[in-house]
C-alpha atoms as a PDB file:
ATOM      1  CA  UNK A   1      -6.098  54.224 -12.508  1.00  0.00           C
ATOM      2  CA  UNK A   2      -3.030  51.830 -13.754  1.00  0.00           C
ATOM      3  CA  UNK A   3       0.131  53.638 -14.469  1.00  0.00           C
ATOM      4  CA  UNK A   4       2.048  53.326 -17.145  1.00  0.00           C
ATOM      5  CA  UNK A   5       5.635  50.982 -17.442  1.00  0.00           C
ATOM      6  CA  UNK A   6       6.892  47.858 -16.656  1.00  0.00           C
ATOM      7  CA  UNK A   7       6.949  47.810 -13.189  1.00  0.00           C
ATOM      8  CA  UNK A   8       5.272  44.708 -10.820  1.00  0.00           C
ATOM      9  CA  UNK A   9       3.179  46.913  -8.881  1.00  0.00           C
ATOM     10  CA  UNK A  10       0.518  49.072 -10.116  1.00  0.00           C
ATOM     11  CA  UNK A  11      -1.705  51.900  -8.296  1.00  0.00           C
ATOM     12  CA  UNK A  12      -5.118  50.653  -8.498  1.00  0.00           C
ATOM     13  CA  UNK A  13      -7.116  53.160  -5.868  1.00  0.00           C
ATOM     14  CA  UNK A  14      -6.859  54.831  -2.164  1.00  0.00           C
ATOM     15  CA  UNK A  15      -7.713  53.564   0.174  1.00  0.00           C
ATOM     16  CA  UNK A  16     -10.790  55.606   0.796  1.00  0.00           C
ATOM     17  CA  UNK A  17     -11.934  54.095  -2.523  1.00  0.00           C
ATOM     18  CA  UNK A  18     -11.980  50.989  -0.670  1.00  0.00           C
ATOM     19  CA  UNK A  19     -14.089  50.925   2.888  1.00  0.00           C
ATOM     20  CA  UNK A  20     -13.396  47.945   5.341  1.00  0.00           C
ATOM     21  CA  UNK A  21     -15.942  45.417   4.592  1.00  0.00           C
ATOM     22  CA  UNK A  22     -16.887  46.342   0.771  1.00  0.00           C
ATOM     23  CA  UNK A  23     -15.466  45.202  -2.776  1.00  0.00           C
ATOM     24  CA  UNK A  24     -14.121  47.257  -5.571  1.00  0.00           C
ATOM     25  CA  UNK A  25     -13.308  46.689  -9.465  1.00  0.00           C
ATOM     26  CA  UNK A  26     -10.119  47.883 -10.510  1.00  0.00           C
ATOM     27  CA  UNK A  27      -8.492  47.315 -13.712  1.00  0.00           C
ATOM     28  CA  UNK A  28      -4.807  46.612 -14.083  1.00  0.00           C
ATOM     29  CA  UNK A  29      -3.672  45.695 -18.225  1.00  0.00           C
ATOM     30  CA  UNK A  30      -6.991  44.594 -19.198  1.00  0.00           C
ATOM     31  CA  UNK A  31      -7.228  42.455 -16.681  1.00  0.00           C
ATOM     32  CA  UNK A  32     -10.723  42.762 -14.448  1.00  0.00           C
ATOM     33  CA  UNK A  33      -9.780  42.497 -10.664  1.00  0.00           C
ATOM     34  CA  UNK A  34     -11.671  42.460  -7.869  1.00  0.00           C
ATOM     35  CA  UNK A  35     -10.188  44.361  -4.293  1.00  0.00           C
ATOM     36  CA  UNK A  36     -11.114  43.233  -1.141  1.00  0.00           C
ATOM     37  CA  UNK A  37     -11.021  45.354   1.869  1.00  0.00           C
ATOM     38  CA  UNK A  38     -11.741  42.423   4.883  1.00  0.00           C
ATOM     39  CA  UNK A  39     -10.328  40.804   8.136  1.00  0.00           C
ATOM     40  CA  UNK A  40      -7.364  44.140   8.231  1.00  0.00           C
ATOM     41  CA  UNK A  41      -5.908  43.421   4.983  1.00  0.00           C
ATOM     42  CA  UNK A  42      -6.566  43.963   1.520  1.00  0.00           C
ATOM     43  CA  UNK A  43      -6.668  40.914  -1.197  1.00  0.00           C
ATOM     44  CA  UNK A  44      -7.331  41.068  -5.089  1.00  0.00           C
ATOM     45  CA  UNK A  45      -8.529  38.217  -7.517  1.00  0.00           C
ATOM     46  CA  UNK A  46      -9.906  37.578 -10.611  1.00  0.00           C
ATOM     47  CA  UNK A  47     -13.229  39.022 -11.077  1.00  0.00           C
ATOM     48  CA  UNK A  48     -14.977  35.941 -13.126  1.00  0.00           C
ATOM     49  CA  UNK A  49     -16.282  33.421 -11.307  1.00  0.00           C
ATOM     50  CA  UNK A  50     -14.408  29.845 -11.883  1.00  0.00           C
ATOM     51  CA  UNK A  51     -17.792  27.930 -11.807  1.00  0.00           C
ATOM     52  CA  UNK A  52     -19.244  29.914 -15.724  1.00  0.00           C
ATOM     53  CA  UNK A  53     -17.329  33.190 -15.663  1.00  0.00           C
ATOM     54  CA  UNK A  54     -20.071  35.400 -13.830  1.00  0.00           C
ATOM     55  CA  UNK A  55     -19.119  38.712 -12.564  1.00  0.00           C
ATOM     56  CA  UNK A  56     -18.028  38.497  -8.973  1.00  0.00           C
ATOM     57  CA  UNK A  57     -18.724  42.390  -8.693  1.00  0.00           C
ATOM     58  CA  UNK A  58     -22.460  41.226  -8.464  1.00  0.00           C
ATOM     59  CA  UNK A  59     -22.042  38.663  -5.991  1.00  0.00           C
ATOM     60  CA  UNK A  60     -22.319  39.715  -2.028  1.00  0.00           C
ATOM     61  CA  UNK A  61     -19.315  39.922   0.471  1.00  0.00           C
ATOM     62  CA  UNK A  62     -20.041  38.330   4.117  1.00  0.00           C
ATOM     63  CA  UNK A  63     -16.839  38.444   5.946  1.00  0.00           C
ATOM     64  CA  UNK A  64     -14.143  36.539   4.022  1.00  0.00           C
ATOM     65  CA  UNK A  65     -16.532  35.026   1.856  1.00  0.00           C
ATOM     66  CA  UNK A  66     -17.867  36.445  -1.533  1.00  0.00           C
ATOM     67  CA  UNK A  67     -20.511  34.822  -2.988  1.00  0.00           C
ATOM     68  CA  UNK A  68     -21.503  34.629  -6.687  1.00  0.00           C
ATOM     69  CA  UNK A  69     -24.862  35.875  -7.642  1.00  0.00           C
ATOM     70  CA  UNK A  70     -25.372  33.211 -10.117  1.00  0.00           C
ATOM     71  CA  UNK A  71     -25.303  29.986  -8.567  1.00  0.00           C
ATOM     72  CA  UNK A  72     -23.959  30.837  -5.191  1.00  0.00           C
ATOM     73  CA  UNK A  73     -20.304  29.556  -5.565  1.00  0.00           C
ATOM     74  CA  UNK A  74     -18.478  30.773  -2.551  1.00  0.00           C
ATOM     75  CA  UNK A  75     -14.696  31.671  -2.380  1.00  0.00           C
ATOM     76  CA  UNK A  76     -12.512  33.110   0.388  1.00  0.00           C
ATOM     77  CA  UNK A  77     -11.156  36.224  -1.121  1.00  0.00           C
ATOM     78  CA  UNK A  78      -7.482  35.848   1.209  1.00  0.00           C
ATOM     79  CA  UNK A  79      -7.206  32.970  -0.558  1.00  0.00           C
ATOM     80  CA  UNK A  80      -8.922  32.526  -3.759  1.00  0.00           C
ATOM     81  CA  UNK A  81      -9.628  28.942  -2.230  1.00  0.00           C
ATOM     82  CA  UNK A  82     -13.565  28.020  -3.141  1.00  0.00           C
ATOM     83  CA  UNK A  83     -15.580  27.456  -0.080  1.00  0.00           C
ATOM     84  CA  UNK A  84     -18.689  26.201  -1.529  1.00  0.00           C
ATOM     85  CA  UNK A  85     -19.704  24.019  -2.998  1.00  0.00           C
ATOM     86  CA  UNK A  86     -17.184  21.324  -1.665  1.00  0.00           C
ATOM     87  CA  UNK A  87     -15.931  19.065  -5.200  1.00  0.00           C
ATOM     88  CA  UNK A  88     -14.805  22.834  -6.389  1.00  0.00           C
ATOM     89  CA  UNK A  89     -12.069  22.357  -3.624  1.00  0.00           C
ATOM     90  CA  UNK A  90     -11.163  19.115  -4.674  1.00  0.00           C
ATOM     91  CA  UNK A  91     -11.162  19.994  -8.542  1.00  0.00           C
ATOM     92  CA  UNK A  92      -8.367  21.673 -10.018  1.00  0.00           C
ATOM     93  CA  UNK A  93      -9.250  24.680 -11.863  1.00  0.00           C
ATOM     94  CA  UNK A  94     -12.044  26.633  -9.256  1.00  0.00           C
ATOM     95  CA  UNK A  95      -9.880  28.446  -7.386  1.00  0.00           C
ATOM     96  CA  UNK A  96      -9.693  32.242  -8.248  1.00  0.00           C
ATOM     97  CA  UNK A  97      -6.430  33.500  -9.466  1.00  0.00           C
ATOM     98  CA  UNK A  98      -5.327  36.083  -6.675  1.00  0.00           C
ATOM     99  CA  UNK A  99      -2.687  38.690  -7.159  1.00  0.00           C
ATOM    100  CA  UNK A 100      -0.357  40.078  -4.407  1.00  0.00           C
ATOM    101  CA  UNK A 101      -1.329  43.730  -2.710  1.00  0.00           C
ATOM    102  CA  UNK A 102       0.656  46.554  -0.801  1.00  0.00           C
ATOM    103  CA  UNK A 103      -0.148  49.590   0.638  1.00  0.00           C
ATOM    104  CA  UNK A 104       2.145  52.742  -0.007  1.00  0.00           C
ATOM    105  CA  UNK A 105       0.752  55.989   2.128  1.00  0.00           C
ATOM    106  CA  UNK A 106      -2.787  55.808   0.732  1.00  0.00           C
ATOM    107  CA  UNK A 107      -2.172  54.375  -2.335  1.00  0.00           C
ATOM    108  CA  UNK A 108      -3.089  50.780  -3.051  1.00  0.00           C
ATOM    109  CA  UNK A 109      -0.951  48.980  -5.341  1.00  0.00           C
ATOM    110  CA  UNK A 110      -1.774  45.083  -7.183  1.00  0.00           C
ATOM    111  CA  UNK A 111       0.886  43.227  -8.745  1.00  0.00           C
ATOM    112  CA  UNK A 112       0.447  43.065 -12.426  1.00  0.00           C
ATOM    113  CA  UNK A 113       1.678  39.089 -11.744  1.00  0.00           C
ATOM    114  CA  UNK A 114      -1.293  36.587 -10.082  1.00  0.00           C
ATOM    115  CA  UNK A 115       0.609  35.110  -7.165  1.00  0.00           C
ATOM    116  CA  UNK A 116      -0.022  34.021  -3.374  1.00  0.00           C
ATOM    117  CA  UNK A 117      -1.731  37.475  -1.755  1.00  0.00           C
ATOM    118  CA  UNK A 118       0.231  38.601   0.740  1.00  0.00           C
ATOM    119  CA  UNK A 119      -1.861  40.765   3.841  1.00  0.00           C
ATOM    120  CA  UNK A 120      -1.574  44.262   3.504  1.00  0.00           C
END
């Protein structure tokens, strides 16, 4: 659902596609994202798994926290921070690259640009 152009933002989905509490894959560039709809706001990241590049679209979303299926890695999706298991904090490289998100009327837009999220 990407348009076309240059600009930062791109619509990605409504937010009907998108339930409180549930993930979605959307595609901006080539790039696989996954969009989070928890805790009020809305947050997108990579959707590979740090730990061996396992599709976080399998994994299950508790809260904050979505898990990958594979070996149970756990990241907080506001953050792309790993949660589990603790050396991933402390080594650089595990923590999921996130990309900003805004919400025009019911339109939810991701920044083509990874970046701090910002709550939607």
């Amino acid at each position: 659902m990407s348009t076309a152009g240059n600009d930062e933002f791109v619509r990605v989905a409504k937010l009907g596609d998108v339930p409180a509490g549930t993930i979605a894959e959307v595609e901006i560039d080539e790039q696989v994202l996954v969009l989070a709809n928890v805790d009020g706001g809305l947050y997108a990241m990579s959707a590979w798994c740090t730990h061996l590049g396992t599709s976080l679209m399998l994994g299950r979303l508790s809260g904050c926290t979505l898990t990958c299926y594979a070996h149970l890695w756990r990241f907080d999706v506001r953050t792309g921070e790993p949660i589990w298991p603790p050396m991933a904090r402390i080594v650089p490289g595990y923590r999921l690259r996130t990309h900003p998100v805004r919400v025009e009327g019911d339109e939810i837009l991701v920044s083509r640009r990874p970046g701090r999220p910002s709550v939607s």
